[in-house]
Protein backbone atom coordinates (compact mmCIF):
# COMPACT_ATOMS: atom_id res chain seq x y z
CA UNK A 1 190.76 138.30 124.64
CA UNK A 2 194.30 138.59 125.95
CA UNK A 3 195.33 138.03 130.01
CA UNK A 4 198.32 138.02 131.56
CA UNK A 5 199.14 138.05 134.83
CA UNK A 6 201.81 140.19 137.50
CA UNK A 7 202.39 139.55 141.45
CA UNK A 8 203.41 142.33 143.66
CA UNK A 9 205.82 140.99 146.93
CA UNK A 10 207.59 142.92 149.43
CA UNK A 11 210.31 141.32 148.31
CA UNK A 12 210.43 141.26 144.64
CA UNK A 13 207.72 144.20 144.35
CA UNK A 14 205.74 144.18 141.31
CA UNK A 15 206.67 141.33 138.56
CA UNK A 16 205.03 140.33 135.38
CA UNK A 17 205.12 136.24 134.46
CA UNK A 18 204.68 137.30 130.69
CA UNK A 19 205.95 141.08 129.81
CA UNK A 20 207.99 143.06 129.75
CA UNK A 21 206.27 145.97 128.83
CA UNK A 22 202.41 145.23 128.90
CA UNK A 23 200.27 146.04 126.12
CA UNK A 24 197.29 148.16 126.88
CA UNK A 25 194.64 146.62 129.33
CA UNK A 26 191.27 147.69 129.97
CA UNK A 27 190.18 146.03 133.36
CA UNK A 28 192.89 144.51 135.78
CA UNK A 29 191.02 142.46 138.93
CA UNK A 30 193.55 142.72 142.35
CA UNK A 31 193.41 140.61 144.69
CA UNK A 32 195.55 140.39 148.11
CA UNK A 33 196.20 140.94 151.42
CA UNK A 34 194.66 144.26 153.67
CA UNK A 35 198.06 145.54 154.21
CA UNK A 36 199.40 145.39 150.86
CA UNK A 37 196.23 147.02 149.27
CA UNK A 38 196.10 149.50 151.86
CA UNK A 39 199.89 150.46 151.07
CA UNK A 40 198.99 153.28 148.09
CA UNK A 41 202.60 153.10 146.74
CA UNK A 42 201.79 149.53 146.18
CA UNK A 43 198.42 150.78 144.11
CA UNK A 44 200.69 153.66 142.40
CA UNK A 45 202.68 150.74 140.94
CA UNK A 46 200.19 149.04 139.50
CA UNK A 47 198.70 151.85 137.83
CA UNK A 48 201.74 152.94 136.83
CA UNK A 49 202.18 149.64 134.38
CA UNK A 50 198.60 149.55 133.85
CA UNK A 51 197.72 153.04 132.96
CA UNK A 52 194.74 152.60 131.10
CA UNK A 53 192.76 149.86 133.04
CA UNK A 54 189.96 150.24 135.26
CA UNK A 55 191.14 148.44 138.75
CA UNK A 56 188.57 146.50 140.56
CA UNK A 57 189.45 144.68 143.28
CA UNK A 58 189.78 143.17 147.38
CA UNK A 59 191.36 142.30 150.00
CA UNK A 60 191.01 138.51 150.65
CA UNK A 61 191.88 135.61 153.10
CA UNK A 62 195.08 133.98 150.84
CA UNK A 63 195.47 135.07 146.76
CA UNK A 64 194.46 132.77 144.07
CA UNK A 65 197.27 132.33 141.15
CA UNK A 66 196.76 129.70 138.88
CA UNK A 67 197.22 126.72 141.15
CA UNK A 68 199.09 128.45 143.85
CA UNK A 69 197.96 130.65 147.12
CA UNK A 70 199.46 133.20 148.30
CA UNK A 71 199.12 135.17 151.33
CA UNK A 72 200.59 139.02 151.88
CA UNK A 73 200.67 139.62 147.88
CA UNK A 74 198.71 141.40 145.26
CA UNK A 75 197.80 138.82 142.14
CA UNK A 76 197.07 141.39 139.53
CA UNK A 77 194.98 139.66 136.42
CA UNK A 78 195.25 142.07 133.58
CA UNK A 79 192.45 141.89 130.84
CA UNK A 80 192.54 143.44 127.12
CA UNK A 81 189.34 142.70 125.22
CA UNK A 82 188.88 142.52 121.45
CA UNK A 83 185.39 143.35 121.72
CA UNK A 84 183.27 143.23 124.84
CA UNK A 85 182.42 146.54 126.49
CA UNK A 86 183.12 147.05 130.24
CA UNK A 87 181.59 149.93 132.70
CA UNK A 88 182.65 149.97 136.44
CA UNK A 89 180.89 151.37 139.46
CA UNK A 90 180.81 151.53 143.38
CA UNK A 91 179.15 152.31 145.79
CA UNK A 92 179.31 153.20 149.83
CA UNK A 93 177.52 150.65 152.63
CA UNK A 94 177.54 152.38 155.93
CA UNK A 95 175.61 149.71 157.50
CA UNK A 96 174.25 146.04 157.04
CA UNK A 97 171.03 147.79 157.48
CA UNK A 98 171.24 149.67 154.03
CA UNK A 99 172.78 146.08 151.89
CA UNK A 100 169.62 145.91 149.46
CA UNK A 101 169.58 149.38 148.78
CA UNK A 102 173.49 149.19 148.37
CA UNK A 103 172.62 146.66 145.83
CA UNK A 104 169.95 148.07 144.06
CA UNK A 105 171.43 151.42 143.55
CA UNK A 106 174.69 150.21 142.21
CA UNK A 107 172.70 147.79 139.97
CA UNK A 108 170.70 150.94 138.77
CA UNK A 109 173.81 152.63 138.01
CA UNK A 110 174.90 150.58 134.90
CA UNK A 111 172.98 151.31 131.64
CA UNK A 112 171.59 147.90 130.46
CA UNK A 113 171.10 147.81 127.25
CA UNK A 114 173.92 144.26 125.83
CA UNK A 115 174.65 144.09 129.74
CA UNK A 116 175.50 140.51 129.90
CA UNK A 117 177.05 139.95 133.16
CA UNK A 118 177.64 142.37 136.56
CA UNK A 119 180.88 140.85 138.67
CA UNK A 120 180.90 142.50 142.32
CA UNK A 121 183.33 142.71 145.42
CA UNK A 122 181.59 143.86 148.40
CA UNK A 123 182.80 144.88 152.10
CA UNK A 124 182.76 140.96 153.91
CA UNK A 125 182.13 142.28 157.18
CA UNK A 126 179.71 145.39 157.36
CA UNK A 127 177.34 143.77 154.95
CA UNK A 128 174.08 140.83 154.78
CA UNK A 129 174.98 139.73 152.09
CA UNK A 130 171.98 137.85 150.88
CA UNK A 131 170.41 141.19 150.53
CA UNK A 132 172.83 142.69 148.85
CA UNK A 133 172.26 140.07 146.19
CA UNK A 134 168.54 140.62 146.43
CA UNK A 135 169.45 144.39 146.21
CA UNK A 136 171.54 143.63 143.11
CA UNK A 137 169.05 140.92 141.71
CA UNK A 138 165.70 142.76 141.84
CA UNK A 139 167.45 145.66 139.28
CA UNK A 140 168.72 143.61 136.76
CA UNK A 141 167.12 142.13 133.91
CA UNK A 142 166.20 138.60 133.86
CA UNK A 143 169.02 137.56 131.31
CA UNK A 144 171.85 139.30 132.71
CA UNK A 145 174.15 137.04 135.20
CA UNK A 146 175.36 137.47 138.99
CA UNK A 147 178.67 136.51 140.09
CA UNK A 148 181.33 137.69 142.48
CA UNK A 149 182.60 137.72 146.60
CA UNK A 150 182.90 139.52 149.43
CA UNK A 151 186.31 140.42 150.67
CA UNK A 152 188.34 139.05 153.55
CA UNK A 153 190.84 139.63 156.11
CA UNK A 154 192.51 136.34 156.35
CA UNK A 155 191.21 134.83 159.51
CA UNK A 156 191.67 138.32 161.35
CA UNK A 157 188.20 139.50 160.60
CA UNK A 158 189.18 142.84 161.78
CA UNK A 159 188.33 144.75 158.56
CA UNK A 160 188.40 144.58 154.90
CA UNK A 161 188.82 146.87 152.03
CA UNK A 162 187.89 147.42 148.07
CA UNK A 163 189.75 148.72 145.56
CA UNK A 164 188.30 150.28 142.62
CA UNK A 165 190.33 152.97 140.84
CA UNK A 166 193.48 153.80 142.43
CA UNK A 167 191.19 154.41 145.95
CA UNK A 168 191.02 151.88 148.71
CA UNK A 169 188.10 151.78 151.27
CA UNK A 170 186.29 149.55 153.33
CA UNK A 171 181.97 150.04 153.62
CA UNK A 172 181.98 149.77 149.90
CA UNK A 173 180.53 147.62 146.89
CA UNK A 174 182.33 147.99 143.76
CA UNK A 175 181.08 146.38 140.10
CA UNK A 176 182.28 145.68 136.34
CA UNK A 177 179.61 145.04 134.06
CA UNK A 178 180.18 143.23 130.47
CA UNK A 179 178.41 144.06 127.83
CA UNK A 180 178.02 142.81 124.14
CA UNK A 181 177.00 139.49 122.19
CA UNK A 182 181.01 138.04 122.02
CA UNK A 183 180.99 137.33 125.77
CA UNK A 184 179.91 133.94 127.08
CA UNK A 185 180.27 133.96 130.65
CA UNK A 186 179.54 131.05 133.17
CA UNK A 187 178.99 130.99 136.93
CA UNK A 188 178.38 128.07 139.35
CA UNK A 189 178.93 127.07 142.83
CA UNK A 190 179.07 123.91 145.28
CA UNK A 191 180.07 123.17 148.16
CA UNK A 192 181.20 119.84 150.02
CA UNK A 193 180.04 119.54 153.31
CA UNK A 194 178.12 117.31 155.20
CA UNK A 195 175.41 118.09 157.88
CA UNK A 196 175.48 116.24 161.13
CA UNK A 197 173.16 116.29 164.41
CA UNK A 198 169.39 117.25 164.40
CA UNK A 199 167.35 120.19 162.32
CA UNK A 200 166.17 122.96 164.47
CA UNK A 201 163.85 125.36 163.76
CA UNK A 202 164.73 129.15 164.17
CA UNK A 203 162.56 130.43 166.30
CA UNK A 204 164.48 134.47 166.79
CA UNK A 205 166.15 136.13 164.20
CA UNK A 206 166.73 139.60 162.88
CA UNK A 207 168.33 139.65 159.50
CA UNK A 208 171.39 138.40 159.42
CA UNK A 209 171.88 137.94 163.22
CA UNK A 210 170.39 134.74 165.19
CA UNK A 211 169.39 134.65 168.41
CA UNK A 212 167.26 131.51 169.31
CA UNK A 213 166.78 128.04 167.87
CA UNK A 214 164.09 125.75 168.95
CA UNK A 215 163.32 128.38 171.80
CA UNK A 216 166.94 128.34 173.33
CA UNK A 217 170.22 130.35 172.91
CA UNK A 218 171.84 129.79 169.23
CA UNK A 219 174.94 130.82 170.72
CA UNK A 220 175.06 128.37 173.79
CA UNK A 221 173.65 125.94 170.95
CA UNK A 222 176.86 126.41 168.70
CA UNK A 223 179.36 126.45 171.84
CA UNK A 224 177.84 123.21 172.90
CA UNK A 225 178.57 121.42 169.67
CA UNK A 226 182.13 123.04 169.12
CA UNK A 227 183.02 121.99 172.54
CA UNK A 228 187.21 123.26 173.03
CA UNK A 229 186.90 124.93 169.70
CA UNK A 230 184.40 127.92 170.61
CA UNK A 231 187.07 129.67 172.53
CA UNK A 232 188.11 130.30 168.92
CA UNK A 233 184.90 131.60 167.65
CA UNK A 234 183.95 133.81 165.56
CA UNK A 235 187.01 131.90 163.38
CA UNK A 236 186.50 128.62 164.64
CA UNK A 237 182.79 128.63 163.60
CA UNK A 238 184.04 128.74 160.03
CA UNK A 239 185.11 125.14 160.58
CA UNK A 240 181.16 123.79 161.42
CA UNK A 241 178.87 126.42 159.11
CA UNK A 242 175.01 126.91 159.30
CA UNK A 243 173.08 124.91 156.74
CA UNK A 244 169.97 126.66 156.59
CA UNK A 245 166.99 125.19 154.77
CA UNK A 246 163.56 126.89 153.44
CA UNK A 247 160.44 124.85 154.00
CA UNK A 248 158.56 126.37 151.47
CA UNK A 249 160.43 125.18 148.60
CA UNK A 250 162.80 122.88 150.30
CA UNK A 251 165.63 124.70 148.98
CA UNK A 252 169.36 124.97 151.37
CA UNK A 253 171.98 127.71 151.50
CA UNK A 254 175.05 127.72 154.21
CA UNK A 255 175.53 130.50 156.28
CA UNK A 256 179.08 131.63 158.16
CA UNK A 257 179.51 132.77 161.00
CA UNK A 258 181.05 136.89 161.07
CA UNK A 259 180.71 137.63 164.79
CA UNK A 260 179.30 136.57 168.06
CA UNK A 261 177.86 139.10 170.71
CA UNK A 262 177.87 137.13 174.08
CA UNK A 263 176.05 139.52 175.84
CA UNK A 264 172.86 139.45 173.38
CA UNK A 265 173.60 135.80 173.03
CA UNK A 266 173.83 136.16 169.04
CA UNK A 267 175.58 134.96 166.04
CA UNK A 268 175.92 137.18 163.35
CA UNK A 269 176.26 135.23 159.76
CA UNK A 270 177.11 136.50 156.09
CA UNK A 271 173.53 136.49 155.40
CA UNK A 272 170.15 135.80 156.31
CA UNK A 273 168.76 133.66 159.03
CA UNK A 274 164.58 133.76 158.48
CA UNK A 275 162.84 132.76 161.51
CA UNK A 276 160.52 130.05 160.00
CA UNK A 277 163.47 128.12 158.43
CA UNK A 278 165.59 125.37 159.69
CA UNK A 279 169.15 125.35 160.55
CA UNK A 280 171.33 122.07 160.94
CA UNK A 281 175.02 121.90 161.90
CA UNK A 282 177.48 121.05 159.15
CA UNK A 283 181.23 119.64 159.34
CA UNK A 284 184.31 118.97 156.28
CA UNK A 285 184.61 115.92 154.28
CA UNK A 286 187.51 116.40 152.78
CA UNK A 287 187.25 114.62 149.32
CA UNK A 288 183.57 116.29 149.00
CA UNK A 289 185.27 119.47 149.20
CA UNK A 290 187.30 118.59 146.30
CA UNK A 291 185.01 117.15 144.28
CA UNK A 292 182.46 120.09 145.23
CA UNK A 293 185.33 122.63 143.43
CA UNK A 294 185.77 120.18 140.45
CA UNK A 295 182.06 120.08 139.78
CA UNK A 296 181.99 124.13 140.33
CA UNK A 297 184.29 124.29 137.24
CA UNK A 298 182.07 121.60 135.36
CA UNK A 299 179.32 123.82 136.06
CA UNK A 300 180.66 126.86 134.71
CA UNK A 301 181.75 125.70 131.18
CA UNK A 302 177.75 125.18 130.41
CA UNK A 303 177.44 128.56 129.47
CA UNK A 304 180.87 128.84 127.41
CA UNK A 305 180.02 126.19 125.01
CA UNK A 306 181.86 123.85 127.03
CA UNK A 307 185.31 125.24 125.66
CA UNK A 308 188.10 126.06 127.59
CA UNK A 309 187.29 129.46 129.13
CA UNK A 310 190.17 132.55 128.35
CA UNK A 311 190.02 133.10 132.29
CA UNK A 312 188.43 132.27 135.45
CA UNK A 313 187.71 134.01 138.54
CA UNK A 314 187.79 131.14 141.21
CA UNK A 315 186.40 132.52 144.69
CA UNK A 316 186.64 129.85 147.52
CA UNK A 317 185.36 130.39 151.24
CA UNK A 318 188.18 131.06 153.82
CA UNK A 319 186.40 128.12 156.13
CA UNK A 320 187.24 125.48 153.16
CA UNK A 321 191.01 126.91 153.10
CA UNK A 322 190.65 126.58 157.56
CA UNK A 323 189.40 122.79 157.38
CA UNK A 324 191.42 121.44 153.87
CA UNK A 325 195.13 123.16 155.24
CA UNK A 326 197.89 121.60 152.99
CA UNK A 327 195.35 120.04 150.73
CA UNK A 328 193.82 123.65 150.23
CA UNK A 329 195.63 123.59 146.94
CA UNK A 330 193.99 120.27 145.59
CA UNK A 331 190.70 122.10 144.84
CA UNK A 332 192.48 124.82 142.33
CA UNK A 333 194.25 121.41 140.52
CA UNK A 334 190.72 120.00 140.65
CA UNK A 335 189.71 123.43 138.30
CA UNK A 336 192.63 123.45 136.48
CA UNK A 337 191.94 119.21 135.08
CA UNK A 338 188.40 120.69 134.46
CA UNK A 339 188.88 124.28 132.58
CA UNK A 340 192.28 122.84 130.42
CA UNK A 341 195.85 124.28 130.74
CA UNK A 342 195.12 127.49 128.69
CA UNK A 343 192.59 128.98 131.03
CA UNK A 344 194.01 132.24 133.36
CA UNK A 345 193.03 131.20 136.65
CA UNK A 346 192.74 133.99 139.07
CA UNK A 347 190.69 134.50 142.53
CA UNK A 348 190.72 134.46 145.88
CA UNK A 349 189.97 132.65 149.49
CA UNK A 350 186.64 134.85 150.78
CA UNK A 351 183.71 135.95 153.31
CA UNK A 352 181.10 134.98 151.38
CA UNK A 353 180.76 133.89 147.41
CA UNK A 354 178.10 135.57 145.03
CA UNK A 355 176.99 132.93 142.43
CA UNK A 356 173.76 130.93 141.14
CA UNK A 357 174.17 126.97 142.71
CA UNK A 358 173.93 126.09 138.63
CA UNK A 359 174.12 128.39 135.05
CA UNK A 360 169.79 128.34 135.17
CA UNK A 361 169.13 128.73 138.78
CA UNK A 362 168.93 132.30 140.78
CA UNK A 363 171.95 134.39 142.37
CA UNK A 364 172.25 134.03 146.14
CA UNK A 365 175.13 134.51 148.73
CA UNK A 366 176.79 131.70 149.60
CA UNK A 367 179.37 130.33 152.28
CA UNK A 368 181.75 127.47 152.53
CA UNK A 369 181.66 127.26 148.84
CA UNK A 370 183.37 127.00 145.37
CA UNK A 371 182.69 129.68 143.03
CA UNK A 372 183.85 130.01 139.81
CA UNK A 373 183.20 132.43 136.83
CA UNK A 374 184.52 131.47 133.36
CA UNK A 375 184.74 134.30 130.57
CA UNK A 376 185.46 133.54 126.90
CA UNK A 377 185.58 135.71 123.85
CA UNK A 378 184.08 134.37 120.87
């Protein structure tokens, strides 16, 4: 496998850290900010040097590049493979309403015979996107991995957008899938936070929207507890997430807050809120952050014989990049110790990360996390 990497600026517009002339690629991942990948001369560049690769791609809240973040950029991670397969779909999400079907028909159109992994970028805002992992999930075979993110739009969360060819839209779910038996590919996830306060029980939900815990207003709940901070809200409710916790099998996700409707007296989160299930406030540590993205990376290499991967695909929530500020950039040297000095690192800060907690356990949506996919060719 062969990856290089390029970085599009307004000022120094599209440069490559390796070549001159780029050999061939067949898949080239772009990540950067809504204006930049809404600017199609900005696409028509990258094509240009990249003729023959599929683009796949989002708009995010700060660029991943190696150990670096950017913000108003395009990181461009360019991908030749010696011989590992790739298809690449997409679909359109009109509505949160229609995320599992989303899912399910853009799993359904991948053939899956040697599919070994499906890597998606979603819409972050007009999407639940626990059920577009269910969606996704329920079509696949058993053996065939789950990774990816949903977009952002900085801390804006005004609107986001997907690129996948040289076209740019928001509403949409785009996918590569990898196929062969020379592909080992690892995905994990942590997080870092801890939980503070007492467990309430939601007692009004609809989806992805949240309307009552313990009996009373989730929304005057959540403005109680951030005190000067919910004038900020829906951004300052990235700062104190949702940990969310199934009685059934005792399991816990963390939820983020997308929007607030004061009139309904709602919170609308990245994914599902079941009524049954308790929800507990949760605030930054911020060493457990870091040591959340290190053991992310530790995770990952399970899967790829615990060698240094070729690349990564590191996909951290926008809330952790909010609370950790100039240490932000700590967690991607936390990776980099774990994956060695020859791994491509590549990503972005997101909505919402796509990824099973560990290699062996299911996909679900996650917020406030670490995620990290590691490829290698063998």
């Amino acid at each position: 496998m062969n990856v290089w990497q390029l970085q599009w600026t307004r000022a120094t517009g599209l440069q490559s850290f390796e070549h001159e002339a780029d050999p061939p690629a067949d898949l080239a991942f772009l990540f950067g900010s809504r204006a930049a990948l809404q600017d199609t001369d900005v696409i028509a560049t990258i094509r240009h040097r990249l003729p023959s690769a599929i683009l796949l791609g989002c708009s995010t809240a700060g660029e991943i590049l190696g150990t670096r973040i950017y913000d108003d950029t395009v990181s461009v991670t360019a991908v030749r493979f010696e011989s590992t397969r790739i298809a690449a779909g997409a679909v359109c999400i009109a509505t949160p309403a229609e995320s599992y079907s989303a899912g399910a028909k853009l799993a359904q159109s991948f053939p899956m015979k040697d599919l070994v992994h499906l890597f998606v970028l979603s819409d972050g805002l007009n999407v639940n996107g626990s059920e577009l992992v269910k969606g996704l999930s329920d079509n696949l075979p058993e053996q065939v991995t789950l990774s990816g993110g949903l977009s952002g739009d900085g801390e804006a969360f005004g609107e986001t957008t997907i690129i996948f060819g040289e076209a740019q839209s928001g509403r949409t779910v785009a996918a590569v899938g990898f196929y062969g038996d020379r592909l080992e590919v690892g995905c994990a996830s942590l997080g870092g936070w801890d939980s503070f306060g007492p467990e309430r029980l939601v007692t009004k939900s609809e989806g992805n929207v949240l309307y009552e815990l313990d009996g009373v207003s989730a929304l005057d709940l959540y403005k109680r507890y951030l005190g000067d901070h919910a004038k900020q809200l829906p951004g300052s409710g990235l700062l104190f997430p949702l940990s969310i916790r199934d009685p059934q099998n005792d399991t816990s996700v963390v939820r983020t807050i997308l929007a607030v409707d004061d009139a309904a007296q709602s919170l609308t989160f990245a994914g599902d809120i079941p009524v049954g299930w308790y929800g507990r406030s949760m605030k930054a540590n911020f060493d457990r952050l870091i040591d959340g993205a290190i053991g992310a990376a530790r995770n990952s290499l399970v899967k790829v014989s615990e060698h240094q991967p070729d690349f990564a695909i590191l996909i951290s929530c926008v809330g952790r990049r909010m609370v950790l500020r100039q240490r932000t950039e700590e967690e991607l040297e936390g990776v980099r110790d774990v994956v060695g000095p020859a791994s491509v690192l590549a990503g972005f800060y997101s909505y919402g990360e796509i990824s099973p907690f560990t290699p062996d356990a299911k996909c679900a949506l996650h917020n406030q996390t670490m995620t990290i996919t590691s490829f290698r060719e063998i």
